[in-house]
C-alpha atoms as a PDB file:
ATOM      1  CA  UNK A   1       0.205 -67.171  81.688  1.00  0.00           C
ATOM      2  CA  UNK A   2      -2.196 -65.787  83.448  1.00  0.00           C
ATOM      3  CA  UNK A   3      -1.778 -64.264  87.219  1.00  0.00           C
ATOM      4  CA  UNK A   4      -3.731 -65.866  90.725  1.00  0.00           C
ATOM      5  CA  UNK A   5      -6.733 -64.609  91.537  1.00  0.00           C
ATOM      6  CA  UNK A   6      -6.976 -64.397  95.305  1.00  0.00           C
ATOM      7  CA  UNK A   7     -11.356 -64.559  94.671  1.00  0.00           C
ATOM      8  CA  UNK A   8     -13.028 -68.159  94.817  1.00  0.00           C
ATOM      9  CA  UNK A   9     -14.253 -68.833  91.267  1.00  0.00           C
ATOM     10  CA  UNK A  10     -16.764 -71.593  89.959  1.00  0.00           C
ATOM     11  CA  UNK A  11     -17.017 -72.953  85.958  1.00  0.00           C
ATOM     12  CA  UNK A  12     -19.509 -71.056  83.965  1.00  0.00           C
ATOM     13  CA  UNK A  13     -22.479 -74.101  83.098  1.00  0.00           C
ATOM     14  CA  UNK A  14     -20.617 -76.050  80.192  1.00  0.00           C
ATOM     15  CA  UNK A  15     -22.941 -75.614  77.152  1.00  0.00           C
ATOM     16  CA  UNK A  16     -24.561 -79.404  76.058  1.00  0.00           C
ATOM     17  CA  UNK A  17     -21.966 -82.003  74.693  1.00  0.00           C
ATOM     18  CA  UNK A  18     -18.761 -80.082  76.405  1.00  0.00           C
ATOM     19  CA  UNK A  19     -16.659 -83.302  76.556  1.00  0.00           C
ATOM     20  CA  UNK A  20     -13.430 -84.122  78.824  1.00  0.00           C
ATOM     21  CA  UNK A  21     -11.220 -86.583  77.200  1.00  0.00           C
ATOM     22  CA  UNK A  22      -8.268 -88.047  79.484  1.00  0.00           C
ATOM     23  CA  UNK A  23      -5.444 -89.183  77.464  1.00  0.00           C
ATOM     24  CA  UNK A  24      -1.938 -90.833  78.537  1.00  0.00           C
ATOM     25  CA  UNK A  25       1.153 -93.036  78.486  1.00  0.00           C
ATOM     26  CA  UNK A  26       3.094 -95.175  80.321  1.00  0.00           C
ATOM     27  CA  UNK A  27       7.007 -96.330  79.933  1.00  0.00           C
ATOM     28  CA  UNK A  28       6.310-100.678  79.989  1.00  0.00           C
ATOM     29  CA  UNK A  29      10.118-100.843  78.730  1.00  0.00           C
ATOM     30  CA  UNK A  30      12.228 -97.942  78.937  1.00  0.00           C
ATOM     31  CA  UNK A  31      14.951 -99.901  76.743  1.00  0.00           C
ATOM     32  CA  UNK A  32      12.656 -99.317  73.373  1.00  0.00           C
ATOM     33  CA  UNK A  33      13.313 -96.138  73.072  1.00  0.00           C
ATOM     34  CA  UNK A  34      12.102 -95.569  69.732  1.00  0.00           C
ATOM     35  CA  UNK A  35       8.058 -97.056  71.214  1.00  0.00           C
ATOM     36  CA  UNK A  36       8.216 -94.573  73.737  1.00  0.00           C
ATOM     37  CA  UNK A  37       9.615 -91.419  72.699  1.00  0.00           C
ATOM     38  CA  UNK A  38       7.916 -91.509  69.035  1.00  0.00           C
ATOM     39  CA  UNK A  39       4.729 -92.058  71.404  1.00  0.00           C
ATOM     40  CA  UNK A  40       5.583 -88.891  73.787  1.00  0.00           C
ATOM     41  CA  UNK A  41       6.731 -86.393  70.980  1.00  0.00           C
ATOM     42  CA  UNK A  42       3.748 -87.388  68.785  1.00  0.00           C
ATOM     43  CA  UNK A  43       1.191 -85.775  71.280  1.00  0.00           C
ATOM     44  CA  UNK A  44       2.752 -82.103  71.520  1.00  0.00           C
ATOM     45  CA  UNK A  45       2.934 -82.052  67.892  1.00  0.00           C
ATOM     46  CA  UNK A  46      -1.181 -82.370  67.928  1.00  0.00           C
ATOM     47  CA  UNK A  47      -2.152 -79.835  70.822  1.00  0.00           C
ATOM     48  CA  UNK A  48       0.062 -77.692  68.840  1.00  0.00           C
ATOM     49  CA  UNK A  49      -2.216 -78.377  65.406  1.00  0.00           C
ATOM     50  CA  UNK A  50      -5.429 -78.505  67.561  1.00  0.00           C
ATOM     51  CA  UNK A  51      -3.888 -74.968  68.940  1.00  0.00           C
ATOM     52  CA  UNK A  52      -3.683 -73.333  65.370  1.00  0.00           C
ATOM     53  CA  UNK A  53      -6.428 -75.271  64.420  1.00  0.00           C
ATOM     54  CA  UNK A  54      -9.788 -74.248  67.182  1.00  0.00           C
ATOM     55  CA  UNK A  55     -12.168 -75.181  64.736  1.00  0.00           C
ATOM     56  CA  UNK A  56     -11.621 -78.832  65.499  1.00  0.00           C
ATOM     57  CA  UNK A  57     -13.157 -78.095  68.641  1.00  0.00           C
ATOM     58  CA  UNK A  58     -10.180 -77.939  71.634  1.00  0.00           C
ATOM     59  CA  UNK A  59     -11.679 -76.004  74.114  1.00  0.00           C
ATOM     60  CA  UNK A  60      -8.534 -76.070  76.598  1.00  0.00           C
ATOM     61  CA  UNK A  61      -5.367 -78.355  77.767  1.00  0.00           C
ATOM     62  CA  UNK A  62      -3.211 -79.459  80.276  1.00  0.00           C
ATOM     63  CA  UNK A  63      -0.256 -82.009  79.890  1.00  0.00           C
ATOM     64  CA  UNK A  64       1.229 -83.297  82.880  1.00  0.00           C
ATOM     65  CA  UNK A  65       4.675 -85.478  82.756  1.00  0.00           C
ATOM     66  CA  UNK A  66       4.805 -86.895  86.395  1.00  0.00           C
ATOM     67  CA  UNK A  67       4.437 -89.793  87.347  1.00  0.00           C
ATOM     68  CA  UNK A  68       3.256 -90.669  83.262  1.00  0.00           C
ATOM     69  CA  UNK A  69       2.409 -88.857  80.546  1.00  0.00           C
ATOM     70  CA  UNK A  70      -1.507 -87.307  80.963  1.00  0.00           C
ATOM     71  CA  UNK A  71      -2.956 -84.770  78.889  1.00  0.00           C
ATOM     72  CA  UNK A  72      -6.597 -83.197  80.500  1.00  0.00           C
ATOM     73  CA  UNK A  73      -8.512 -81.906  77.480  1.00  0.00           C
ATOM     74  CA  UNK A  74     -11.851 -80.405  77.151  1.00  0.00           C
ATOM     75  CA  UNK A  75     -13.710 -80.731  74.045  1.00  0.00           C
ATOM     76  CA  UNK A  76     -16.948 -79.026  72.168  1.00  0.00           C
ATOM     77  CA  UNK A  77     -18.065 -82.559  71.593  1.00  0.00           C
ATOM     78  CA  UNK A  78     -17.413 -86.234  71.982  1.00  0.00           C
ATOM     79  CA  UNK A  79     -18.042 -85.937  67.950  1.00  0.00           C
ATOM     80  CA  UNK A  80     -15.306 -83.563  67.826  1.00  0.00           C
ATOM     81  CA  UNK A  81     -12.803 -85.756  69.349  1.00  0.00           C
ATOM     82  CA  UNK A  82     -14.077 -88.747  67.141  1.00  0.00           C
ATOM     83  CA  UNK A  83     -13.737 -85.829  64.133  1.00  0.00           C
ATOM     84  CA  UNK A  84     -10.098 -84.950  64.582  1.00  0.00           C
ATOM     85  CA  UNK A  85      -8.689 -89.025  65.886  1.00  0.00           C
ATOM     86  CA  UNK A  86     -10.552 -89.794  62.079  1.00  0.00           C
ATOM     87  CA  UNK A  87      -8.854 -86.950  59.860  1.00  0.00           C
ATOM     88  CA  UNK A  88      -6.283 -88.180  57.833  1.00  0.00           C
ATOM     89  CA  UNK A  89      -5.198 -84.525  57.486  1.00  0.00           C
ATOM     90  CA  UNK A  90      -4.672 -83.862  61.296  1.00  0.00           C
ATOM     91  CA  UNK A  91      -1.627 -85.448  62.613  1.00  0.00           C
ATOM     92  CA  UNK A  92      -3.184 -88.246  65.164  1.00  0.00           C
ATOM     93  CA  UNK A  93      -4.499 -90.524  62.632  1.00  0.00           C
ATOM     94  CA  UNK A  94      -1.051 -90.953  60.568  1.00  0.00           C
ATOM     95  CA  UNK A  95       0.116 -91.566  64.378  1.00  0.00           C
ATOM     96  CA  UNK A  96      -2.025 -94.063  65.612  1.00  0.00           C
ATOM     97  CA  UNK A  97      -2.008 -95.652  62.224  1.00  0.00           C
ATOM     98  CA  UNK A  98       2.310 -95.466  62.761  1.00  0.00           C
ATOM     99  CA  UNK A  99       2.138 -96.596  66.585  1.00  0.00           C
ATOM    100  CA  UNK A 100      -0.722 -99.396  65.984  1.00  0.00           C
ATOM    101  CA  UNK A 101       1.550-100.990  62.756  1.00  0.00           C
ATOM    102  CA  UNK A 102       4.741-100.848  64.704  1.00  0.00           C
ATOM    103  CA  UNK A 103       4.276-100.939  68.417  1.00  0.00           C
ATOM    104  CA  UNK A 104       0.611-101.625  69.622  1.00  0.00           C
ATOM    105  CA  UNK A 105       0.236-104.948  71.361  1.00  0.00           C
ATOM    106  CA  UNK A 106       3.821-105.302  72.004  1.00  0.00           C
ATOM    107  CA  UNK A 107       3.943-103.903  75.725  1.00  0.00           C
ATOM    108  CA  UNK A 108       6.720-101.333  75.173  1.00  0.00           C
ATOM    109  CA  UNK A 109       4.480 -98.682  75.940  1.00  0.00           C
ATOM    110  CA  UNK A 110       1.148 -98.552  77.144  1.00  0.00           C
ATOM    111  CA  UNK A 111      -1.579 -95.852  75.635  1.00  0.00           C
ATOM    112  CA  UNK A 112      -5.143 -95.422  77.618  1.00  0.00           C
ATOM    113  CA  UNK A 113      -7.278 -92.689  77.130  1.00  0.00           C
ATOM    114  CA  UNK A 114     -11.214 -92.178  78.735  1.00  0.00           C
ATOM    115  CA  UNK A 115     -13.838 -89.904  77.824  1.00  0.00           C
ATOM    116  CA  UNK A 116     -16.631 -88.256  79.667  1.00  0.00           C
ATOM    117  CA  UNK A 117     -19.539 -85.623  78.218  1.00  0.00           C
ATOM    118  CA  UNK A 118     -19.946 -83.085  81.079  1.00  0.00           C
ATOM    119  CA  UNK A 119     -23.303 -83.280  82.477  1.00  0.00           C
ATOM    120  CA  UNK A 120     -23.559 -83.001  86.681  1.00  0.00           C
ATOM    121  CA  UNK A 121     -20.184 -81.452  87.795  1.00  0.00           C
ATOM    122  CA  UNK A 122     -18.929 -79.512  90.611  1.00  0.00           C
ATOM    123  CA  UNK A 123     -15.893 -76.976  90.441  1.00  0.00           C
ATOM    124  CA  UNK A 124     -13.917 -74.156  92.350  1.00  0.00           C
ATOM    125  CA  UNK A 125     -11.028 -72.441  91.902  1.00  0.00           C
ATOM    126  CA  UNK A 126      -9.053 -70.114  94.135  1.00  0.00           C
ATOM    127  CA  UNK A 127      -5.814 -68.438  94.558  1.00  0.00           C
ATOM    128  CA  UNK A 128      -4.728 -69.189  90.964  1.00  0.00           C
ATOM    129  CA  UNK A 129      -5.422 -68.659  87.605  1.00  0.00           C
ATOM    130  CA  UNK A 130      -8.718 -70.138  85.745  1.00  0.00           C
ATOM    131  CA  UNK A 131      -8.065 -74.104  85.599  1.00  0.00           C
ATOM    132  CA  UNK A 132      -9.741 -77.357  83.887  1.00  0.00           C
ATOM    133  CA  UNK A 133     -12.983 -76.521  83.490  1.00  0.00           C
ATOM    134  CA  UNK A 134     -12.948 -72.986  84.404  1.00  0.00           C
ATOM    135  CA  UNK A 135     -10.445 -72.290  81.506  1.00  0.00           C
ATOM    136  CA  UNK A 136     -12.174 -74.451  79.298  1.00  0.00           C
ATOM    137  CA  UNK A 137     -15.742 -72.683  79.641  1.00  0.00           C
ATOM    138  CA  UNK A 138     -15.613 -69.744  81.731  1.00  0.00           C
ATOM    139  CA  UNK A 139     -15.635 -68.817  85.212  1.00  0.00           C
ATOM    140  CA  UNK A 140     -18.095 -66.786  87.724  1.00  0.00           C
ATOM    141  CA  UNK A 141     -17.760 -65.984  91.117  1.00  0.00           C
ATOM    142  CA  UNK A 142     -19.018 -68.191  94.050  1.00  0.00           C
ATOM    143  CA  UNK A 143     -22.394 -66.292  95.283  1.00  0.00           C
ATOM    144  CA  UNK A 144     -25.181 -67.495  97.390  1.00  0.00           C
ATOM    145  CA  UNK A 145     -26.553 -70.678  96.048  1.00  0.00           C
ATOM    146  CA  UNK A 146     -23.341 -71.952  94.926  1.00  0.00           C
ATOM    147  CA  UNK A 147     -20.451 -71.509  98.259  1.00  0.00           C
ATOM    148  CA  UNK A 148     -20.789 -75.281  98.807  1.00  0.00           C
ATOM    149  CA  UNK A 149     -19.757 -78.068  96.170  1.00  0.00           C
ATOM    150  CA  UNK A 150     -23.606 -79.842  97.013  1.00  0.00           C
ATOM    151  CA  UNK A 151     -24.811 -76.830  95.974  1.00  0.00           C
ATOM    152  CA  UNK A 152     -22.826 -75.940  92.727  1.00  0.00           C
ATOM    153  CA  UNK A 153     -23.672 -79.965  92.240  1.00  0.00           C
ATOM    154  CA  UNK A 154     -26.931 -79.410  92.380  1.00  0.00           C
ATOM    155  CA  UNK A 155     -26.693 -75.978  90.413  1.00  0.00           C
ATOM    156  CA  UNK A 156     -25.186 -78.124  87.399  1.00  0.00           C
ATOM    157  CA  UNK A 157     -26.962 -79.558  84.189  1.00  0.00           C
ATOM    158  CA  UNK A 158     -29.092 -78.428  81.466  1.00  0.00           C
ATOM    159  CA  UNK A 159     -30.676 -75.194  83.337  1.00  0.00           C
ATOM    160  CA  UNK A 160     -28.396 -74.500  85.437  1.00  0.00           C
ATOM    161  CA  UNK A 161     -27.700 -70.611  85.351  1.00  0.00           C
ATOM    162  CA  UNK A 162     -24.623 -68.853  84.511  1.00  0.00           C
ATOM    163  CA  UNK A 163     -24.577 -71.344  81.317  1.00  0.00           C
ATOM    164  CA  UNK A 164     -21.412 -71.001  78.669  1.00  0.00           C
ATOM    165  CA  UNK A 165     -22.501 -69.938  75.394  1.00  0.00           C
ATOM    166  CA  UNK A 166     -22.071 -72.747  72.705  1.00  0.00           C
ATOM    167  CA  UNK A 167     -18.852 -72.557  71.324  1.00  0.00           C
ATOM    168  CA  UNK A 168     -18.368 -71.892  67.659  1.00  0.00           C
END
């Protein structure tokens, strides 16, 4: 893991299409225990492809188990997200296929999940290691023109400087 950095830190620009895709669960009836666990364990087990796998275009994650289930993802591309959720060789389509026959619409567990492409965005980090975006993309120091979030807001978008290079 990586140490705190005691200097305050902004996101490099995100290069065009960088995508942050929200995904989690909820518990709707803890007595089916076979809905909800089969649900929980079945996300590690694709971070962990997607991990060994970074040509299906993960960029960086963060799961989070209180109060629900929530993994924070960040993405090449919507299209890569739509990619990987498609290939019957990775493991979430045999899962969703597994969870929709068996369990969807039945209100044992609940499954959301949002996605955004990063245009206009706003970050900082300090006193930690890099974080969300930051991990995801890169990370520069906070200068002059950017020691306010209005300002890295306004600093954000398609020629913005301290842009990401496009990730391969």
């Amino acid at each position: 893991m990586s140490k705190p950095d005691a200097a305050r830190m902004t996101n490099l620009t995100p290069p065009d299409g960088t995508t942050l895709f929200l995904i989690g669960m909820k518990v709707t009836k803890p007595w089916r225990i076979r809905a909800w666990t089969y649900t929980f364990f079945a996300m590690p087990r694709m971070l962990k492809h997607l991990e060994r796998h970074r040509e299906a275009g993960l960029l960086s994650y963060h799961l989070y188990l209180v109060p629900s289930p929530l993994v924070v993802t960040y993405w090449r591309s919507a299209a890569d997200i739509q990619a990987f959720a498609a290939d019957s060789a990775a493991p979430h389509r045999p899962a969703w296929q597994w969870f929709n026959k068996h369990f969807a619409d039945q209100n044992a567990v609940g499954i959301w999940h949002e996605t955004y492409e990063i245009d206009r965005h706003e970050t900082i980090n300090s006193g930690m290691p890099p974080w969300g975006l930051s991990k995801a993309v890169g990370r520069r120091p906070i200068a002059a023109g950017s020691r306010t979030a209005a300002q890295r807001m306004a600093a954000s978008g398609v020629n913005a400087p301290g842009r990401a290079p496009a990730a391969s």
